[in-house]
Protein backbone atom coordinates (compact mmCIF):
# COMPACT_ATOMS: atom_id res chain seq x y z
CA UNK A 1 -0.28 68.57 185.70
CA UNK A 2 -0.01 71.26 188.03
CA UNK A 3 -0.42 75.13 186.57
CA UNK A 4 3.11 76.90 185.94
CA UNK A 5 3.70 80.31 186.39
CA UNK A 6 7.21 81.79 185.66
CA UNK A 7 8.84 83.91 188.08
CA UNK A 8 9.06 86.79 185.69
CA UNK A 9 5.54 86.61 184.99
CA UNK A 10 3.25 89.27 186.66
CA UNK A 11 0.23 87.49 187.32
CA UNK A 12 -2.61 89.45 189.32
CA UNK A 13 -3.71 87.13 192.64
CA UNK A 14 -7.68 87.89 191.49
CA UNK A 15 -7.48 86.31 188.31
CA UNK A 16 -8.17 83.03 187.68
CA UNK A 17 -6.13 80.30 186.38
CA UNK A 18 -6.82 76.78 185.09
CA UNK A 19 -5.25 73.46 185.73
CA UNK A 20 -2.19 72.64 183.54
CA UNK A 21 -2.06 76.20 182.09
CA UNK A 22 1.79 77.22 181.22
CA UNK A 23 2.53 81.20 181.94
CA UNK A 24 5.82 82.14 180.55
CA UNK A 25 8.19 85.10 181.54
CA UNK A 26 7.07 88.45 180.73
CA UNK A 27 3.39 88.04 180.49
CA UNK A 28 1.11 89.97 182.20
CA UNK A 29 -2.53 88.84 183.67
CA UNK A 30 -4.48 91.45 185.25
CA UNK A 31 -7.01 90.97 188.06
CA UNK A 32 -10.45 89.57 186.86
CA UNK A 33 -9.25 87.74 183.73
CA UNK A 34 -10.11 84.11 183.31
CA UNK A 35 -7.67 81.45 181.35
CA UNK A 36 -8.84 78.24 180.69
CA UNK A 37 -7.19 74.45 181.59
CA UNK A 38 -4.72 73.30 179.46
CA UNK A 39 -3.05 76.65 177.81
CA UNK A 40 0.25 78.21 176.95
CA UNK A 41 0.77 81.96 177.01
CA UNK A 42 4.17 82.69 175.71
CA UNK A 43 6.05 85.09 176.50
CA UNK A 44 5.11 89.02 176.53
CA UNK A 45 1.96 87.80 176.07
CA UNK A 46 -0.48 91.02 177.85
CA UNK A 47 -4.20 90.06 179.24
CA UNK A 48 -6.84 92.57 180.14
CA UNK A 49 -8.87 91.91 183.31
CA UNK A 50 -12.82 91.36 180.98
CA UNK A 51 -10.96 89.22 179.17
CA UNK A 52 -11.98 85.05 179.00
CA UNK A 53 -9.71 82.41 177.38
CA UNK A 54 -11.07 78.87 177.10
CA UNK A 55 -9.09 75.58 177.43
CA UNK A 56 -6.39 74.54 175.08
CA UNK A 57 -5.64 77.83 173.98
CA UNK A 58 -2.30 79.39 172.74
CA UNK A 59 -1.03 82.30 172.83
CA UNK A 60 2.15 83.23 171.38
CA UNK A 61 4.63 85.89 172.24
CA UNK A 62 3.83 89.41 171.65
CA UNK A 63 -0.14 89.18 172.00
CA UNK A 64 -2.32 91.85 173.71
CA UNK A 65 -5.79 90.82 174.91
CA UNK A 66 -8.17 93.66 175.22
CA UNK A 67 -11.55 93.50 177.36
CA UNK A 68 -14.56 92.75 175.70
CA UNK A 69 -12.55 89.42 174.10
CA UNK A 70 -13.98 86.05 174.56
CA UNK A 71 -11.68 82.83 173.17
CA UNK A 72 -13.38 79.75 173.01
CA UNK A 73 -11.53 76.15 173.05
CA UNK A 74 -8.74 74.92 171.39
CA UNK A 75 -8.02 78.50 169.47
CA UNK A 76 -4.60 79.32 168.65
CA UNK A 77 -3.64 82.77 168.33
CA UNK A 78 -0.15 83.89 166.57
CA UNK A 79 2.89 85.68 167.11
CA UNK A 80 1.76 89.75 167.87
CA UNK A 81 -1.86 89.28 166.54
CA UNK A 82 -3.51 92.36 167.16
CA UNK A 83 -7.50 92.76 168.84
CA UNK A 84 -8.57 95.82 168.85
CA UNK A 85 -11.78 96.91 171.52
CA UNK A 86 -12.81 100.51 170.42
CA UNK A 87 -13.64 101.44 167.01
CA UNK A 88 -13.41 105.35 167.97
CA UNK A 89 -10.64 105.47 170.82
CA UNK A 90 -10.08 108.85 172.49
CA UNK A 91 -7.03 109.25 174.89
CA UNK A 92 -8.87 109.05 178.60
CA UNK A 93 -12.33 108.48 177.28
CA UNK A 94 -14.14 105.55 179.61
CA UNK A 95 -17.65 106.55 179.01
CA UNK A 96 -18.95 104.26 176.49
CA UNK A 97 -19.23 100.38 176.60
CA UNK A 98 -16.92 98.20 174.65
CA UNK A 99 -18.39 95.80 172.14
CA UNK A 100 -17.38 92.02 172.65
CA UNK A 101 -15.44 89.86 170.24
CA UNK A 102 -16.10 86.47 170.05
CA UNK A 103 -13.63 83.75 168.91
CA UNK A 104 -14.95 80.61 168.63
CA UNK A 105 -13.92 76.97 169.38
CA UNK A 106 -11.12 75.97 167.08
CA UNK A 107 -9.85 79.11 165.21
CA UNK A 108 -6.55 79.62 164.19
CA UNK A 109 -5.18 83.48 163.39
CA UNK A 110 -1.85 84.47 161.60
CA UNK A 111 0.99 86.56 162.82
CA UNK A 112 0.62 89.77 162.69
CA UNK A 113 -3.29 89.97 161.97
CA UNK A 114 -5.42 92.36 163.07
CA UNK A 115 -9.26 91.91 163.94
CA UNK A 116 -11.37 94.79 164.56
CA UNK A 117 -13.96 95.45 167.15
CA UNK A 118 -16.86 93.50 167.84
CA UNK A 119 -16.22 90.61 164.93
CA UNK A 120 -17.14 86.87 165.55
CA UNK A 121 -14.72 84.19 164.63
CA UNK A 122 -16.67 81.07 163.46
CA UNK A 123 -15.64 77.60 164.21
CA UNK A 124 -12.48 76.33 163.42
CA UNK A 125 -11.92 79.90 160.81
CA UNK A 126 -8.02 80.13 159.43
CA UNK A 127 -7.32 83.96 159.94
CA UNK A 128 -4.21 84.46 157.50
CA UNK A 129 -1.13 85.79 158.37
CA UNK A 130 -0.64 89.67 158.27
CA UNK A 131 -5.01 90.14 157.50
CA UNK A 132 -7.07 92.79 158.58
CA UNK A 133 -10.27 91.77 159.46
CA UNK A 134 -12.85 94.46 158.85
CA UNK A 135 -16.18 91.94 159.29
CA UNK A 136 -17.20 88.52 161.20
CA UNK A 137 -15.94 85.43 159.61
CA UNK A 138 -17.84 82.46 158.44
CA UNK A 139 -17.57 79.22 160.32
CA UNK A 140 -14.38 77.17 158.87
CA UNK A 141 -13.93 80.05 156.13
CA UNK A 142 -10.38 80.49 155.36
CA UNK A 143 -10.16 84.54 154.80
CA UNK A 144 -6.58 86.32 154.12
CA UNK A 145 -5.60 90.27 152.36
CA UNK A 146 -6.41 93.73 153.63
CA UNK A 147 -9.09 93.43 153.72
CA UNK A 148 -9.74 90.12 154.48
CA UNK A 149 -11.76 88.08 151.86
CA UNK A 150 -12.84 84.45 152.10
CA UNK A 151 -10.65 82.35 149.94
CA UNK A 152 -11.89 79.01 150.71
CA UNK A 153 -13.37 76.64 153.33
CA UNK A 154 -11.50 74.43 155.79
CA UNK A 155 -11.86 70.73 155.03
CA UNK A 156 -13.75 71.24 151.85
CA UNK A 157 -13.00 68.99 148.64
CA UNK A 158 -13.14 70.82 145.04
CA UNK A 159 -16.08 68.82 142.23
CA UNK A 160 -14.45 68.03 139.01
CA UNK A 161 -16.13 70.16 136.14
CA UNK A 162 -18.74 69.11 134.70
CA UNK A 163 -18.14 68.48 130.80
CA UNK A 164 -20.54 70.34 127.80
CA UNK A 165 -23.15 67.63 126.14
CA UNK A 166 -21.58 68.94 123.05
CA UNK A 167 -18.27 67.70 124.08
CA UNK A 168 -19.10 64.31 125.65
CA UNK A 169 -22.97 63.44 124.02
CA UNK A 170 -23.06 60.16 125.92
CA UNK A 171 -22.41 61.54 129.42
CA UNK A 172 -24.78 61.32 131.84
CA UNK A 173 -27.22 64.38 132.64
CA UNK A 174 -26.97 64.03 136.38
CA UNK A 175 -24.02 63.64 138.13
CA UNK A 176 -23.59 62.68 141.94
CA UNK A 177 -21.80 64.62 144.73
CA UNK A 178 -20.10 63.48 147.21
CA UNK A 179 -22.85 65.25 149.36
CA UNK A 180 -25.75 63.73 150.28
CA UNK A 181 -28.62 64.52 147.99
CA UNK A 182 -26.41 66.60 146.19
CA UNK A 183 -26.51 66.28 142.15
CA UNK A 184 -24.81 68.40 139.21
CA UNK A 185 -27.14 68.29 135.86
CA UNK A 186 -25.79 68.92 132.59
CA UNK A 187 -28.67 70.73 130.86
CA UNK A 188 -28.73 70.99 127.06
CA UNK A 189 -26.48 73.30 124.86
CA UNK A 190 -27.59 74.43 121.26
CA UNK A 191 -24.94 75.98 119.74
CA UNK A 192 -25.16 77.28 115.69
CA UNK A 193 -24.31 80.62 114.10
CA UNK A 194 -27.17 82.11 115.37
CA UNK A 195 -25.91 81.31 119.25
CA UNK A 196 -26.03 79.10 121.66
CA UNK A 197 -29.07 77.76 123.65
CA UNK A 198 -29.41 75.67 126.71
CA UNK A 199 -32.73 74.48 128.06
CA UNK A 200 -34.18 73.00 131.40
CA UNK A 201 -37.41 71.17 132.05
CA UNK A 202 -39.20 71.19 135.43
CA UNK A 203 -39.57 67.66 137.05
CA UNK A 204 -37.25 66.56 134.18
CA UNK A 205 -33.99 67.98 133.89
CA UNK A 206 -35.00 70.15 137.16
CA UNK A 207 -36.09 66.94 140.12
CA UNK A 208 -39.14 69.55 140.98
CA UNK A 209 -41.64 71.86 139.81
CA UNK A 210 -40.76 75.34 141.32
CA UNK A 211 -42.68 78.00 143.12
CA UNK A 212 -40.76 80.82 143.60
CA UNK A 213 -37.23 82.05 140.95
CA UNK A 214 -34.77 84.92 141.82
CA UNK A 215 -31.42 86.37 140.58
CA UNK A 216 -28.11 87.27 142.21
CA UNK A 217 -26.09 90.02 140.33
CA UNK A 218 -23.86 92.79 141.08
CA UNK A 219 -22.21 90.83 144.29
CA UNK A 220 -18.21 92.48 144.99
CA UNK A 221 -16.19 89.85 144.55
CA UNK A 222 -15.80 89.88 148.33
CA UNK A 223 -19.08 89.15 149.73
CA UNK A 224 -20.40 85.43 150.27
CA UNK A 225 -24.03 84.88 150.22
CA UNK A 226 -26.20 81.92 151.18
CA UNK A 227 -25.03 80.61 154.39
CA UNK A 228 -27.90 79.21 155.52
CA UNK A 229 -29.74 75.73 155.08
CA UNK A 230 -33.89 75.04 154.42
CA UNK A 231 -35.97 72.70 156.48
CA UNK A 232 -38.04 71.95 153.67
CA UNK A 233 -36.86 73.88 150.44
CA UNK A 234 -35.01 72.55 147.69
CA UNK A 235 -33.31 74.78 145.03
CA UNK A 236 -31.48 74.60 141.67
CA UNK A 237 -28.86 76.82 140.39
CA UNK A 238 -27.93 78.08 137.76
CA UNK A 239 -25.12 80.26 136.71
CA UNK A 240 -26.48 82.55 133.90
CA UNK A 241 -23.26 84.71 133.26
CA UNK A 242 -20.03 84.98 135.02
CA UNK A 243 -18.77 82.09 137.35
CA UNK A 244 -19.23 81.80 141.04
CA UNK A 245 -18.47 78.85 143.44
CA UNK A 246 -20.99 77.06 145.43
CA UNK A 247 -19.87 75.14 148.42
CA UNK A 248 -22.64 72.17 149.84
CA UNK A 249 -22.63 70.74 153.25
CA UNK A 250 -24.49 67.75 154.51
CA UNK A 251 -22.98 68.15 157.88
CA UNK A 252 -19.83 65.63 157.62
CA UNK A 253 -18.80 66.70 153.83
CA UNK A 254 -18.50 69.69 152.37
CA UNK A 255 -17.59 69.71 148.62
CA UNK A 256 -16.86 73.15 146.41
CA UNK A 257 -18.45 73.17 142.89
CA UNK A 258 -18.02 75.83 140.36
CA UNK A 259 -20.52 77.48 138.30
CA UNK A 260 -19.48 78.69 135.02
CA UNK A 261 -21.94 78.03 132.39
CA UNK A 262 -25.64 78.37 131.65
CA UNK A 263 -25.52 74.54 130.48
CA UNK A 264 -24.75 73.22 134.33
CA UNK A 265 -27.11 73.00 136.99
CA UNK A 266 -26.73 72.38 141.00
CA UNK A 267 -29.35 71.10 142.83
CA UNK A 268 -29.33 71.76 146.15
CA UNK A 269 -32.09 69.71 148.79
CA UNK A 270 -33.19 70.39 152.10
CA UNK A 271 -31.26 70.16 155.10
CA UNK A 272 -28.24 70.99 153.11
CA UNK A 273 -26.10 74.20 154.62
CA UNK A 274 -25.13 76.13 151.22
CA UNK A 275 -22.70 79.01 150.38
CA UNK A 276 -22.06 81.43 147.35
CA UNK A 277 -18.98 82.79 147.07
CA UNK A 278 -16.16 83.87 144.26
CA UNK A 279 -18.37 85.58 142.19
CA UNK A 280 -16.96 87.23 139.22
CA UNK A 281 -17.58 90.95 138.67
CA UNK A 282 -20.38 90.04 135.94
CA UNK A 283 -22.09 87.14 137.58
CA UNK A 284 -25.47 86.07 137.50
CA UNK A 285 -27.10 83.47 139.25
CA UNK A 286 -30.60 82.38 138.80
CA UNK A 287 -32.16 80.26 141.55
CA UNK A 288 -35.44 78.30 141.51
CA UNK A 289 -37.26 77.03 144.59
CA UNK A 290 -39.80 74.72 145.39
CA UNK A 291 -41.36 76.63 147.62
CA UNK A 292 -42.90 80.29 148.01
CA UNK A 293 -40.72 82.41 151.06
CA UNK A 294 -40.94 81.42 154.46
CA UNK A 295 -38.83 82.83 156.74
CA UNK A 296 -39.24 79.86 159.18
CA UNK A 297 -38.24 77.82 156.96
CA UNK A 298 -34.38 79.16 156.95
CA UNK A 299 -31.61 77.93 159.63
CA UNK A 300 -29.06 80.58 159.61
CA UNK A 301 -26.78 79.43 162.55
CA UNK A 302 -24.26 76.77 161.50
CA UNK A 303 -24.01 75.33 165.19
CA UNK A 304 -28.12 74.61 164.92
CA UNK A 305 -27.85 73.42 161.38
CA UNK A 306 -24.75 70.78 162.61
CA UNK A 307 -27.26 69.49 165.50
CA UNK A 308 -30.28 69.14 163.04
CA UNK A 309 -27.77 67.26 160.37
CA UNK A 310 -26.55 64.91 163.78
CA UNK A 311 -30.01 64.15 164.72
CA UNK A 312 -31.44 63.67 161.80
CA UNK A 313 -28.56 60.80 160.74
């Protein structure tokens, strides 16, 4: 289909326009700016000339786009959203280069939300209506408040809990996932007057014989940790104190597991993309690997880790 551009549009004749785009009344494109194939910019929609929009975007009405911002494909974008380019404005002040924002393929942001300066978007991200986003957002991480705090994970199933040996003797100590490799282990509980006890073996209870053992503690609630998968390194965790929730990702499932007990392990293998969040104000999270640090050993970018995961099916 051919472009449309409404009359009452004021579109500058040096920027440049993709097939099948729809330009409503009121919106403003200045010279330089690049839309993609296959969007809709609704009405008093304003775009700044550094400004790139990918295909299948839309806009809705009331949206300023600001140089320095860079949509990727199929992102939608609601009413009067708010991107900000300068985290120090000054009336008439040009000097100083503007960081870029990034929002990447597939995103979705609320009405009304505002995202600060130099921020990526991950893939496919749910931006909730009316947030303030103060820092970059995971891939597929569904973040909402002022400020915005990760919530939960786009397509990502919740584990049942795992039940106590004291409650359910007969149960079995390892429990599949619906992540590949992926395996919950009910550890055993003592519990008397004197307290409670739970115990793990290595290359029994634990499938490996660790190298290396460290502790998370003292995380705000509004952090996430992890993100990242190993090449070669397998872990277990543990939640010592507290509750957090762990979500595992082979590369076509995700699954969310929570970690409130001493009593429940996770193990976690290789090629597996892992993240902590939800931790509770008194948390603590021991983790044993089977390998000493290697920083080569880590893939930190999701994109890399989703290409690894295809190739490697």
């Amino acid at each position: 289909m051919p472009t449309f551009i409404h009359p009452l549009s004021d579109v500058a004749p040096h920027s440049r326009i993709g097939e099948d785009t729809r330009i409503w009344q009121y919106v403003v494109v200045l010279d330089g700016a690049r839309v993609g194939s296959g969007c809709n910019l609704c009405s008093h929609v304003f775009v700044e000339s550094d400004v790139v929009i990918g295909d299948r975007v839309t806009v809705k009405n009331g949206v300023q786009l600001w140089n320095g911002l860079r949509v990727g494909n199929d992102v939608f974008i609601g009413p009067n959203a708010c991107f900000t380019n300068d985290p120090f404005p000054r009336s008439g002040d040009h000097s100083k280069p503007l960081p870029t924002t990034q929002i990447r393929d597939g995103a979705s942001i609320g009405a009304h939300a505002t995202i600060l300066p130099g921020l990526v978007i991950g893939e496919q991200a749910m931006i909730g209506a009316g947030a303030v986003v103060t820092h970059s957002v995971p891939p597929r991480a569904i973040v909402r408040g002022n400020p915005a705090r990760v919530v939960g994970y786009v397509g990502t199933t919740h584990a049942d809990p795992v039940v106590d040996n004291r409650d359910d003797p007969a149960g079995p100590p390892v429990q599949p996932t619906q992540v590949q490799g992926v395996t919950l282990h009910r550890l055993p509980c003592i519990r008397d007057i004197r307290g409670s006890l739970s115990v793990g073996e290595f290359e029994r209870s634990v499938p490996f014989a660790p190298r290396r053992f460290f502790t998370v503690f003292d995380v705000p609630s509004a952090e996430t940790r992890g993100e990242h998968a190993h090449h070669r390194c397998l872990q277990f965790l543990v939640c010592l104190k507290g509750s957090l929730s762990v979500i595992a990702d082979d590369g076509r499932i995700r699954q969310e597991f929570c970690l409130d007990r001493p009593s429940t392990g996770l193990f976690i293998p290789a090629m597996t993309w892992a993240i902590q969040y939800k931790y509770s104000a008194d948390a603590v999270l021991a983790v044993f690997a089977s390998d000493h640090y290697d920083p080569d050993d880590y893939i930190r970018d999701y994109a890399d880790f989703l290409r690894r995961a295809k190739a490697a099916a």
